[in-house]
Protein backbone atom coordinates (compact mmCIF):
# COMPACT_ATOMS: atom_id res chain seq x y z
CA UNK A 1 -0.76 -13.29 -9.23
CA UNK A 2 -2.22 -10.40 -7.52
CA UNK A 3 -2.07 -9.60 -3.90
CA UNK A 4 -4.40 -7.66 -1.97
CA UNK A 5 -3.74 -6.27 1.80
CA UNK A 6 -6.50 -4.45 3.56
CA UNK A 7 -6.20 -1.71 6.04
CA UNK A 8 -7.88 1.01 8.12
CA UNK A 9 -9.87 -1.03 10.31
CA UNK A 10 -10.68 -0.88 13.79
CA UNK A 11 -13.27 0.16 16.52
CA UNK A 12 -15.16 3.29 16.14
CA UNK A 13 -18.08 4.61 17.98
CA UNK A 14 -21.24 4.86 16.61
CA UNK A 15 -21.44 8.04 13.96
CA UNK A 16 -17.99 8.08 13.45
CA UNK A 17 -16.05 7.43 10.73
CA UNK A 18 -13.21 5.22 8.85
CA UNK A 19 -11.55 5.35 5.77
CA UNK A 20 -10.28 1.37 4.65
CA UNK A 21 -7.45 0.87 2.04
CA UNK A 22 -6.97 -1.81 -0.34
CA UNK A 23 -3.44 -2.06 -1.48
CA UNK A 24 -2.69 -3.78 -4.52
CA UNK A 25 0.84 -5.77 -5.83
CA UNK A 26 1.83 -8.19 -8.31
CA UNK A 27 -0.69 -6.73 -10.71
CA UNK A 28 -1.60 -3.10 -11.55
CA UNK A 29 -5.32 -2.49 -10.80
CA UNK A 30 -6.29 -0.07 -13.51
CA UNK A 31 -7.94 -2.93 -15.62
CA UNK A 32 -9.59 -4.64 -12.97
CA UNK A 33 -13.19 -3.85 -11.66
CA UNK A 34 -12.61 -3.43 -7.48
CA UNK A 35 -15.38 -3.88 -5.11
CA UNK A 36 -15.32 -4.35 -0.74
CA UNK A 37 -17.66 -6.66 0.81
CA UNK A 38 -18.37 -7.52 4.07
CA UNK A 39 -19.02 -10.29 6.25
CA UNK A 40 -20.62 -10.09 9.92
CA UNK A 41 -20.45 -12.98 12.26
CA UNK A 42 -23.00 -15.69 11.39
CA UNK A 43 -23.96 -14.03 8.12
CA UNK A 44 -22.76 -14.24 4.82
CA UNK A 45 -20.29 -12.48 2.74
CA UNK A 46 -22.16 -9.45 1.40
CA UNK A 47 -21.00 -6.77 -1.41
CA UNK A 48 -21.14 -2.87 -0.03
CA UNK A 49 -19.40 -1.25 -2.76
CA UNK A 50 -18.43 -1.63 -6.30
CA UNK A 51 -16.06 0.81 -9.00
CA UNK A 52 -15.88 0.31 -12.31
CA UNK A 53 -12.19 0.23 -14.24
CA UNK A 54 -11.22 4.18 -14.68
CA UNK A 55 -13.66 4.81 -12.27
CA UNK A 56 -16.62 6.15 -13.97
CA UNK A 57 -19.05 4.06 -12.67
CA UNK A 58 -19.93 2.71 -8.80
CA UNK A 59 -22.94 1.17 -7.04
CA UNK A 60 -23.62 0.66 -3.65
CA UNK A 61 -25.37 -1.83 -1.39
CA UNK A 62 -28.65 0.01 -0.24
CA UNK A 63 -27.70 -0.19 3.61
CA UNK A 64 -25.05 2.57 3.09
CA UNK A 65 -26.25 4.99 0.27
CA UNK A 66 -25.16 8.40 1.29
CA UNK A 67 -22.69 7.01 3.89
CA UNK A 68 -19.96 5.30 2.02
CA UNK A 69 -17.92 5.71 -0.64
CA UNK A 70 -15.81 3.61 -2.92
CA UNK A 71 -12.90 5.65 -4.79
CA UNK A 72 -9.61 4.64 -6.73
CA UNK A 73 -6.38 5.94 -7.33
CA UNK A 74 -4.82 3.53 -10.07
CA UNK A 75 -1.09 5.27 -9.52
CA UNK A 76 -1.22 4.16 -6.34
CA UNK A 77 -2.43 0.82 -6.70
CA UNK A 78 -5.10 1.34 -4.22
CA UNK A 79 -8.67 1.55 -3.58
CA UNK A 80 -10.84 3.10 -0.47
CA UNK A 81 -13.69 3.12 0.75
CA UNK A 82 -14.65 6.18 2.90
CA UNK A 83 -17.14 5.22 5.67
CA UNK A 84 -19.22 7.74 7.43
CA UNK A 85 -22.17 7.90 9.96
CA UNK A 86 -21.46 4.25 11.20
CA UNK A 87 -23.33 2.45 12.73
CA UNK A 88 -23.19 -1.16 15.27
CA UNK A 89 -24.78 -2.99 11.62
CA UNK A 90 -21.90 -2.58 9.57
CA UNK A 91 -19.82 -4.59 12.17
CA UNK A 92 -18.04 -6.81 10.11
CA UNK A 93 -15.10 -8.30 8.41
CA UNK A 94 -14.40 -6.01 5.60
CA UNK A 95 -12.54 -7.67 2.10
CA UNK A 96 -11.70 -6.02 -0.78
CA UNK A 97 -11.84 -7.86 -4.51
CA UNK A 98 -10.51 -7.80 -7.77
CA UNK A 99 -11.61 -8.68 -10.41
CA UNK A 100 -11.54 -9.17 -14.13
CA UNK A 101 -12.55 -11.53 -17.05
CA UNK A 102 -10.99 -15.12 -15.60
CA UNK A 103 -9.46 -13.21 -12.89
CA UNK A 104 -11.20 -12.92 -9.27
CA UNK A 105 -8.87 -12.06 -6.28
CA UNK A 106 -9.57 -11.29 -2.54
CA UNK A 107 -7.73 -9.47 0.19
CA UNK A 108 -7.48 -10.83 3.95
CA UNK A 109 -9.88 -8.73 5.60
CA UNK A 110 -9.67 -5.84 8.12
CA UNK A 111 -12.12 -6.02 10.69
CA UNK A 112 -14.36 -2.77 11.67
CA UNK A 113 -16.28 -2.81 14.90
CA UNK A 114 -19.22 -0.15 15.47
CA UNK A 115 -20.19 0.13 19.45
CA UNK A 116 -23.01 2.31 20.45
């Protein structure tokens, strides 16, 4: 069983900037694919960012392109995701996932608040 704890959140002015962690135990992350989604209040869950296994590949949710980004360090048993240029939208509940074939875990959330 893997466990996932998220971290980093918090409340930020608009433009600034905050870097979440996903910490990872019970299972070693370097052969699952890791993504964070997000969930604002009323709305669904929504994916932001995705990284492959090793790394070599990630994708992003169009709403933050050029603002965010998703990185891994497998000796560490962590992921991140660097967020920059913020703005009141991504207000939200922010969880980070794990996942591999017959394998699909979720973290607890850290919540990130945006005021303008």
């Amino acid at each position: 069983q893997m466990r996932l704890v998220e971290s980093g959140g918090g409340l930020v002015l608009a433009g600034g900037s905050l870097r979440l962690s996903c910490a990872a135990s019970g299972r070693n992350l370097r052969n699952y694919a890791m993504g964070w989604f997000r969930q604002a209040p009323g709305k669904e869950r929504e994916f932001v960012a995705g990284i492959s296994v090793n790394g070599g590949n990630t994708d992003y949710a169009d709403s933050v392109k050029g603002r965010f980004t998703i990185s891994r360090d497998d000796a560490k048993n962590t992921v991140y995701l660097q967020m920059n240029s913020l703005k009141p939208e991504d207000t939200a509940v922010y969880y980070c996932n794990a996942e591999t074939v017959g394998n699909d875990y979720w973290g607890q959330g850290t919540q990130v608040t945006v005021s303008s």
